[in-house]
C-alpha atoms as a PDB file:
ATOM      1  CA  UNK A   1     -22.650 -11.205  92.337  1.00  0.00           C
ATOM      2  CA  UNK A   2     -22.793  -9.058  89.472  1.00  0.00           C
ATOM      3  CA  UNK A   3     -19.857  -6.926  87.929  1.00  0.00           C
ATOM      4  CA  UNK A   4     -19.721  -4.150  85.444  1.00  0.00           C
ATOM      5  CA  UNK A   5     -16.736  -2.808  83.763  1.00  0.00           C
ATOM      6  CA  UNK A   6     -17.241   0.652  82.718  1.00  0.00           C
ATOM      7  CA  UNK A   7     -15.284   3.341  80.426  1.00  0.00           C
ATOM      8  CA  UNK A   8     -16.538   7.188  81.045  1.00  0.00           C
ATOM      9  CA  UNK A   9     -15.440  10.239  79.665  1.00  0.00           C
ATOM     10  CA  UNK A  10     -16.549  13.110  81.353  1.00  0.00           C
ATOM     11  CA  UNK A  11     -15.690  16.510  82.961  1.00  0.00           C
ATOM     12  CA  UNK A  12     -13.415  15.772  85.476  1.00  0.00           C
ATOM     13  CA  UNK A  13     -10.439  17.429  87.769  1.00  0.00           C
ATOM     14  CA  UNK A  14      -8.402  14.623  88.182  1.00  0.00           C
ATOM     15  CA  UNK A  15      -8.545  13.938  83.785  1.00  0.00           C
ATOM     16  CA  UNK A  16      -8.231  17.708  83.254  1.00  0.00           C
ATOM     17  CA  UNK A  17      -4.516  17.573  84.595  1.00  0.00           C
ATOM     18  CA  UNK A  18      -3.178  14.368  83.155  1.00  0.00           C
ATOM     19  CA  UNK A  19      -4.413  15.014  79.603  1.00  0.00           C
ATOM     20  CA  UNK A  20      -1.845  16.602  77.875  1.00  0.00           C
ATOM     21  CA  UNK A  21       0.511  14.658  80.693  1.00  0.00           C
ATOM     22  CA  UNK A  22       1.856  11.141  80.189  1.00  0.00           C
ATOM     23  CA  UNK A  23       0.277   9.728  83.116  1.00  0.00           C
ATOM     24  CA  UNK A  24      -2.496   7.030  84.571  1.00  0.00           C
ATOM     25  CA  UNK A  25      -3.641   8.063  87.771  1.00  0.00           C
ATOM     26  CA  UNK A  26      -5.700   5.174  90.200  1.00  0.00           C
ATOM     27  CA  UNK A  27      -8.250   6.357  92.719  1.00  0.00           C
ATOM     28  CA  UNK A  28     -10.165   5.076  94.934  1.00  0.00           C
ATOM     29  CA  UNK A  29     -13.147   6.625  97.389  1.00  0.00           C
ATOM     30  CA  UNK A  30     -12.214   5.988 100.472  1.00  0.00           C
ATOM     31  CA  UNK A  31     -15.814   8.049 102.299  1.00  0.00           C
ATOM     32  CA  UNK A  32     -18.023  10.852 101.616  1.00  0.00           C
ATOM     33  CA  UNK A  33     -19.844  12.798 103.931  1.00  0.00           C
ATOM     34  CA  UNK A  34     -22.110  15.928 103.395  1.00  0.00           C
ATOM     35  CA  UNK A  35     -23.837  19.246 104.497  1.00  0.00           C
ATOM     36  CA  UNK A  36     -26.648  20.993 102.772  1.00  0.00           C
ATOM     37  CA  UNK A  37     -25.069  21.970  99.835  1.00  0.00           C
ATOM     38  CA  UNK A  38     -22.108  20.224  98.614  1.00  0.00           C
ATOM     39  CA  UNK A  39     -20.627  16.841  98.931  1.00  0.00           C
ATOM     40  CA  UNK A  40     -17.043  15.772 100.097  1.00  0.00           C
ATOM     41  CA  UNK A  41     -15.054  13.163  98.714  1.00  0.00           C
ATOM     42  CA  UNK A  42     -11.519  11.707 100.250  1.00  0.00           C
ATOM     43  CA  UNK A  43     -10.028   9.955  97.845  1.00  0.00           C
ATOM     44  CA  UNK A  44      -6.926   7.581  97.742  1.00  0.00           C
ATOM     45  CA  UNK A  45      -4.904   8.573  94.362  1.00  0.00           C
ATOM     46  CA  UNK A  46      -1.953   6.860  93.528  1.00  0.00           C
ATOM     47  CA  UNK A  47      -0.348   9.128  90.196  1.00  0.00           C
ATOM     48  CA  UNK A  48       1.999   6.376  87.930  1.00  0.00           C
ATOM     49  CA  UNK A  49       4.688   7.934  85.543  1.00  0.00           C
ATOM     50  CA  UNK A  50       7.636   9.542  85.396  1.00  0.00           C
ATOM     51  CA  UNK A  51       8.881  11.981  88.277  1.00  0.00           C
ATOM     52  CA  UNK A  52       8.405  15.154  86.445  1.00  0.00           C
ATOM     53  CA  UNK A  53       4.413  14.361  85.382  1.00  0.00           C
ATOM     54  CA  UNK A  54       3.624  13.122  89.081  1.00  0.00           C
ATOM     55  CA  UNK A  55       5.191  16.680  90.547  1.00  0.00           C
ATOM     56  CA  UNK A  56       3.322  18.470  88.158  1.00  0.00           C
ATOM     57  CA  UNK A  57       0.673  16.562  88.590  1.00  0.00           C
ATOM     58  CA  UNK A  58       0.459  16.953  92.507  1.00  0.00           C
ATOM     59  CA  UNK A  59       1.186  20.954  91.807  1.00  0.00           C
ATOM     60  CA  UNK A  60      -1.934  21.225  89.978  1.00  0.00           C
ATOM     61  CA  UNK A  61      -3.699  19.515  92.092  1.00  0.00           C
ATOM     62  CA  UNK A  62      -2.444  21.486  95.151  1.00  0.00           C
ATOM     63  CA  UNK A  63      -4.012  24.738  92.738  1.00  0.00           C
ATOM     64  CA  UNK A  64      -7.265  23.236  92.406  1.00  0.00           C
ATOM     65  CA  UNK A  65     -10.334  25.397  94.319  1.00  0.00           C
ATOM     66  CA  UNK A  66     -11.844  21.838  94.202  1.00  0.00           C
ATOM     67  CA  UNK A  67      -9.203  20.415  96.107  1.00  0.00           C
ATOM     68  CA  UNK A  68      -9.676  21.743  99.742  1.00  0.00           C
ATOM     69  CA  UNK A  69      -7.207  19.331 101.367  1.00  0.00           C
ATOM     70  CA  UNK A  70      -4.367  16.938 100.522  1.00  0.00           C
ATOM     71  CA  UNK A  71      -1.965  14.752 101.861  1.00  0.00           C
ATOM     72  CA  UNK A  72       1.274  13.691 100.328  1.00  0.00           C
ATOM     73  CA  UNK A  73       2.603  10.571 101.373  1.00  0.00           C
ATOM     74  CA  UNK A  74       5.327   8.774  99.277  1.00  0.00           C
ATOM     75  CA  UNK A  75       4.398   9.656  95.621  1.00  0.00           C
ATOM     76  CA  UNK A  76       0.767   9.193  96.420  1.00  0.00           C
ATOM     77  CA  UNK A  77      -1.864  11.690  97.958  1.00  0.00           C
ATOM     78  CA  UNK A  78      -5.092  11.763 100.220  1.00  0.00           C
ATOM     79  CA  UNK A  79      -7.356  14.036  99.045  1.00  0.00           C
ATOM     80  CA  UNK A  80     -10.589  16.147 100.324  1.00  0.00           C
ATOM     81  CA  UNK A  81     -12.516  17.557  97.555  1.00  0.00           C
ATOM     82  CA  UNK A  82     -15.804  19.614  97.198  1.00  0.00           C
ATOM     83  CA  UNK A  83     -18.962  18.912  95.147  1.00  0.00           C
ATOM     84  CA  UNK A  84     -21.743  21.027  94.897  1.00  0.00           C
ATOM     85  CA  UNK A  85     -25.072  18.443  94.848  1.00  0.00           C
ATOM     86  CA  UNK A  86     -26.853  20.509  92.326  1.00  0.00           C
ATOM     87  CA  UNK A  87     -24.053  20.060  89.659  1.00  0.00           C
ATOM     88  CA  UNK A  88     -23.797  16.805  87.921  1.00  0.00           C
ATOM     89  CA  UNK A  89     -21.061  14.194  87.989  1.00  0.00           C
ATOM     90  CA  UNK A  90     -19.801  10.610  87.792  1.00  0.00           C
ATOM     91  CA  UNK A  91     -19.003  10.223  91.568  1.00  0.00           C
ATOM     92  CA  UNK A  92     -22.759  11.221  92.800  1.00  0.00           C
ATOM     93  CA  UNK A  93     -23.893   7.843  90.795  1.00  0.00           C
ATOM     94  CA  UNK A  94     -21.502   5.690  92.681  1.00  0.00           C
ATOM     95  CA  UNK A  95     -24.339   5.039  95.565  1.00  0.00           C
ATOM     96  CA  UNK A  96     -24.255   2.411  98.645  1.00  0.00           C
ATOM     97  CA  UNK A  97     -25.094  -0.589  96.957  1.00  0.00           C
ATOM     98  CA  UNK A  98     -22.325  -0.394  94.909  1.00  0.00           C
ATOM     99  CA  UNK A  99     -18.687  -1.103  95.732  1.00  0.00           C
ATOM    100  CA  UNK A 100     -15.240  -0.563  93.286  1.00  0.00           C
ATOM    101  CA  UNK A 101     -13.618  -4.218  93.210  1.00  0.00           C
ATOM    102  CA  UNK A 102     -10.189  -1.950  92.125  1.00  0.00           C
ATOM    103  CA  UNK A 103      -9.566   1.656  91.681  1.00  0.00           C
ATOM    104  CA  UNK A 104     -10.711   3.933  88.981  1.00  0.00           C
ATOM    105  CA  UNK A 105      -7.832   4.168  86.442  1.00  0.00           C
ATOM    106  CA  UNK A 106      -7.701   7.621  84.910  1.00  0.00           C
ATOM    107  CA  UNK A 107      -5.994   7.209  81.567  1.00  0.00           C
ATOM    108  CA  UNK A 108      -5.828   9.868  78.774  1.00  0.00           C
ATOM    109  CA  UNK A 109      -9.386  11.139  78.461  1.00  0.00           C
ATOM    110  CA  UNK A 110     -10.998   8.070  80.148  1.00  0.00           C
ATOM    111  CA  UNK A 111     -11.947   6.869  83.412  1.00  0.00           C
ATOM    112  CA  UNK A 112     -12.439   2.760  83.635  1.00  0.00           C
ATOM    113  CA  UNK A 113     -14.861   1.630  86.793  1.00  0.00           C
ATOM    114  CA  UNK A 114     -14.902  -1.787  87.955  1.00  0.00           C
ATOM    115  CA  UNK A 115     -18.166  -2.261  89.923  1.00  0.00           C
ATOM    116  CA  UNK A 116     -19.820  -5.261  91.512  1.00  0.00           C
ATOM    117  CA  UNK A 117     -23.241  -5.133  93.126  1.00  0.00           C
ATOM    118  CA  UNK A 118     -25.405  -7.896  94.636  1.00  0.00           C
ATOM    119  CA  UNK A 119     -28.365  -6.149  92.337  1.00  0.00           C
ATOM    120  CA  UNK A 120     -27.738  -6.094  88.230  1.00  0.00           C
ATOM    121  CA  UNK A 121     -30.350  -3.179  88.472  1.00  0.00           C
ATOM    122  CA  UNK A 122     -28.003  -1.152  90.488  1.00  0.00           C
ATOM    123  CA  UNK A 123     -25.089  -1.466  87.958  1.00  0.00           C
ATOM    124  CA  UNK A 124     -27.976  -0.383  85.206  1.00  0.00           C
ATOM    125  CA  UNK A 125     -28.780   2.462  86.738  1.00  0.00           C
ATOM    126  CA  UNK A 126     -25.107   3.707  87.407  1.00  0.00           C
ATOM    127  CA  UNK A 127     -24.799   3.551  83.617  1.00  0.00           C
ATOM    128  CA  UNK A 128     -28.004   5.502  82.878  1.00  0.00           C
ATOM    129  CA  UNK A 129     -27.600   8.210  85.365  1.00  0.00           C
ATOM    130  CA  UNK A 130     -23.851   8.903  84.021  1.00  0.00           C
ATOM    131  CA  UNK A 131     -25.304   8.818  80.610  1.00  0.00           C
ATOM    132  CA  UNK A 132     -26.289  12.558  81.187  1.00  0.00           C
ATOM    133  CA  UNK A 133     -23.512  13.569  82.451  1.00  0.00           C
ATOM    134  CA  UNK A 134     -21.000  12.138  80.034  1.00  0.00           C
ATOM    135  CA  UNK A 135     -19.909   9.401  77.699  1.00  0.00           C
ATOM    136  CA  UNK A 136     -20.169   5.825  78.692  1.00  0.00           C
ATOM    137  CA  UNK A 137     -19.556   2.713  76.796  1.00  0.00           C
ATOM    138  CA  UNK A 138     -20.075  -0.955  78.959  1.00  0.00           C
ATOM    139  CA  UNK A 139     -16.899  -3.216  78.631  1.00  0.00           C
ATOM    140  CA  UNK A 140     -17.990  -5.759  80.871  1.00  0.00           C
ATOM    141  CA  UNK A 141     -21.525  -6.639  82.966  1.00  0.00           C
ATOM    142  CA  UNK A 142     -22.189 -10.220  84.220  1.00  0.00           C
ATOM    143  CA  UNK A 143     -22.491 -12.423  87.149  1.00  0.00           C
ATOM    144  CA  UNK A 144     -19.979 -13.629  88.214  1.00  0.00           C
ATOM    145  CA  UNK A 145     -17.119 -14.596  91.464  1.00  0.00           C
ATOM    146  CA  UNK A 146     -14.834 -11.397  91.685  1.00  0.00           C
ATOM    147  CA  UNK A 147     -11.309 -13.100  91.352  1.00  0.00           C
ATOM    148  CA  UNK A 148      -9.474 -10.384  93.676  1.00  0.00           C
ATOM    149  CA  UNK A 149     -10.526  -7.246  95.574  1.00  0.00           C
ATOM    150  CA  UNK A 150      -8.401  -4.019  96.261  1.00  0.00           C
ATOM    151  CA  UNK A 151      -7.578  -2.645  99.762  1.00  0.00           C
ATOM    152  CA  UNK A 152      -6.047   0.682 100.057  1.00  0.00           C
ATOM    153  CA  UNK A 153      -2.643   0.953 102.014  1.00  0.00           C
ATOM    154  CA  UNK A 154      -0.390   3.964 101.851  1.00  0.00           C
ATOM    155  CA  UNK A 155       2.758   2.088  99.913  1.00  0.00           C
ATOM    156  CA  UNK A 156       6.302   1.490 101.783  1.00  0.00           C
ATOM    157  CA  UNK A 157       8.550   4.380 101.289  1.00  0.00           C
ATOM    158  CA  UNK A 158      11.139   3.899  98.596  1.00  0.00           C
ATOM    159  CA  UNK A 159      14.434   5.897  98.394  1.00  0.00           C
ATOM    160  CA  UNK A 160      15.020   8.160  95.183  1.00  0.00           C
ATOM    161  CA  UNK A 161      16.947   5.748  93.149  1.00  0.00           C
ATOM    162  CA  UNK A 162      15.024   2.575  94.847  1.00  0.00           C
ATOM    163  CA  UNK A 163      12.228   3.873  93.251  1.00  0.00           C
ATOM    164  CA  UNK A 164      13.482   4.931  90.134  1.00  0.00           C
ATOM    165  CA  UNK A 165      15.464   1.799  89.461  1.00  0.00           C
ATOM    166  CA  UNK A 166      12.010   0.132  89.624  1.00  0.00           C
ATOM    167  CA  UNK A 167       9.265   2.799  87.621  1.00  0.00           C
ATOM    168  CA  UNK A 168      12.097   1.883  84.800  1.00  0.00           C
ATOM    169  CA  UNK A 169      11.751  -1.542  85.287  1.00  0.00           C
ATOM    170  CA  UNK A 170       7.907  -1.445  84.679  1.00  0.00           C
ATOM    171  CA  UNK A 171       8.208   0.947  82.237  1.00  0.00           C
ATOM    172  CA  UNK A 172      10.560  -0.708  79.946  1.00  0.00           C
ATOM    173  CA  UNK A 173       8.880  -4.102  80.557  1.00  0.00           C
ATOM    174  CA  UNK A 174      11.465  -5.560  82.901  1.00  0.00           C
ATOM    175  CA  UNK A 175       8.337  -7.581  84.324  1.00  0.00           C
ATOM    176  CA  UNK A 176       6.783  -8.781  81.205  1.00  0.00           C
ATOM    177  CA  UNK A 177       6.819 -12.399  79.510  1.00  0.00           C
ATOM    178  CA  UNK A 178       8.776 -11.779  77.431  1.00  0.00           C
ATOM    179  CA  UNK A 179      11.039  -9.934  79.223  1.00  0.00           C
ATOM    180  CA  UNK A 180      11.616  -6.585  76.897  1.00  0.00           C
ATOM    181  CA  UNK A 181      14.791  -5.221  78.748  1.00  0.00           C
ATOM    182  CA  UNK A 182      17.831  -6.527  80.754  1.00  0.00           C
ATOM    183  CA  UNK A 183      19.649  -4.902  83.763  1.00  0.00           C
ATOM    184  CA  UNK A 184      22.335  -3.515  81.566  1.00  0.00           C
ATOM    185  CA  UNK A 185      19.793  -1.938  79.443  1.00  0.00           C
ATOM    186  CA  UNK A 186      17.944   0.049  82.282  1.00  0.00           C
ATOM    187  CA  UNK A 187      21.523   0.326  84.319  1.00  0.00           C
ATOM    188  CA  UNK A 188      22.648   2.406  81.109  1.00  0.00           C
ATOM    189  CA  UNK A 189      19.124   4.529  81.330  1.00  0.00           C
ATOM    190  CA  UNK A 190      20.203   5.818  85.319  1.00  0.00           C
ATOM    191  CA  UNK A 191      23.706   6.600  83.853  1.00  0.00           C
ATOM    192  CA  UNK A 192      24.819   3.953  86.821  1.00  0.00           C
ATOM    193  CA  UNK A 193      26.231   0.350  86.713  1.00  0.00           C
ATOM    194  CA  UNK A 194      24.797  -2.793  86.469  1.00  0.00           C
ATOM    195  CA  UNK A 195      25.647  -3.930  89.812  1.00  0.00           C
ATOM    196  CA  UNK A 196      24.431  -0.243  91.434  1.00  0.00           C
ATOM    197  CA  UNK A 197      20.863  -0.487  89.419  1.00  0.00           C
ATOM    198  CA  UNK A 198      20.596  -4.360  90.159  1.00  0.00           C
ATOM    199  CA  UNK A 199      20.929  -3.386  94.129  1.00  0.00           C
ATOM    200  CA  UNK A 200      18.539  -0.438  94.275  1.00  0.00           C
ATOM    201  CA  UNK A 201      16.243  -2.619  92.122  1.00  0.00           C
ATOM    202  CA  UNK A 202      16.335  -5.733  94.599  1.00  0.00           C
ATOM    203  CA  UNK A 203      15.895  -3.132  97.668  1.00  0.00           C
ATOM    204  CA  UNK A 204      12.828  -1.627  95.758  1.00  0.00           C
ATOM    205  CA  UNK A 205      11.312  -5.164  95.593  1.00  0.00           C
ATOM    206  CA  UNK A 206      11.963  -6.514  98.545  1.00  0.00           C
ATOM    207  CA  UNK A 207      10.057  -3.802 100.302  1.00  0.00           C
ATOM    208  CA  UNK A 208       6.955  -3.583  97.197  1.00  0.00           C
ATOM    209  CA  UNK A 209       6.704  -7.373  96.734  1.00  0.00           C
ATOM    210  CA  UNK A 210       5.218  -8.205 100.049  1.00  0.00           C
ATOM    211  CA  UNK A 211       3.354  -5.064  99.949  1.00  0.00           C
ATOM    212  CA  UNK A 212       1.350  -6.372  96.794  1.00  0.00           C
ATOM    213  CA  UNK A 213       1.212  -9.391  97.979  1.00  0.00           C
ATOM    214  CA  UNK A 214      -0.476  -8.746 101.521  1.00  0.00           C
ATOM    215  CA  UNK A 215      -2.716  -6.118  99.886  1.00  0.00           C
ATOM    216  CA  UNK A 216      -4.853  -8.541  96.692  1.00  0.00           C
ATOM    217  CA  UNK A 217      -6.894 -10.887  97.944  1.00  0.00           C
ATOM    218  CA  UNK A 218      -6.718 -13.835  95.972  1.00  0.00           C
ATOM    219  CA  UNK A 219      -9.758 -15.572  95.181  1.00  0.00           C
ATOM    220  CA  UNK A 220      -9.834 -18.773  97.336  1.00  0.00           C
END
């Protein structure tokens, strides 16, 4: 199989609203369907930041004319949008014979693909048809055994401080080798104690961890 790691900058409603906002948003296409004119997308976006940037985030997207319906469903949305098939855009090149192996991260001013296709010519000619409609630089294209696929699942609901306890944790590099914070460190952050942030943390996990873990496929 043959995978191609894309970066694209382009026109686009989803980069429009996080660009001046400290967020990564994920998406993924979950069908399209059609009529004569325009094109419809429902999308799986999952928004990743602070509180404040994901309400404003969801706002904005609430205000978009492209946006004709959305569903919000613990931090992370369903939407429906509208295309029209004469204008020209990223999502029009992403055709059957292609398939995302993880969502499309929207960072900054960037959006980063992750295609496979059984057909190297079909990953080609994704890049040359987004060529004219916007910037494109190849990070990755080769054949190879995809190591994990994503599945879409709507995430388990997390209280307030559940899941604030843990976007600090990932934030401050709780997670990483080396670990970059302690408990007492992030306890200090929610203005709570140690032994309060250490319980909503180990709640948040124990309902996120088998989540993650039911929803990569490893590679066998």
């Amino acid at each position: 199989m043959w995978i191609g790691k894309f970066k694209i900058k382009h026109e686009c409603f989803i980069l429009s609203k996080i660009k001046n906002n400290d967020l990564k948003v994920l998406a993924y296409v979950l069908g399209v369907h059609e009529d004569k004119k325009n094109l419809f997308y429902t999308t799986f976006l999952i928004p990743i930041g602070r509180d404040e940037n994901k309400a404003k985030f969801i706002a904005d997207m609430k205000k978009d004319k492209q946006v004709i319906s959305i569903e919000h469903i613990n931090d992370q949305l369903i939407t429906l949008t509208k295309v029209a098939k004469n204008k020209k855009h990223v999502s029009s090149n992403f055709t059957p014979d292609l398939f995302l192996i993880e969502p499309i991260l929207h960072e900054k001013e960037h959006e980063y693909w992750h295609l496979a296709s059984w057909d190297r010519e079909k990953l080609i000619a994704f890049y040359n048809k987004t060529k004219k409609t916007g910037e494109i630089e190849i990070l990755k294209l080769q054949k190879e055994k995809p190591s994990s696929i994503f599945f879409p699942r709507i995430m388990p609901s997390l209280s307030k401080q559940q899941h604030k306890a843990f976007e600090l944790a990932m934030e401050f590099g709780y997670y990483q080798y080396p670990q970059k914070v302690h408990l007492e460190d992030l306890a200090k952050v929610m203005k709570i104690s140690r032994m309060t942030y250490r319980e909503h943390l180990k709640k948040a996990q124990s309902k996120l961890i088998p989540f993650f873990a039911n929803t990569i496929v490893q590679k066998e």
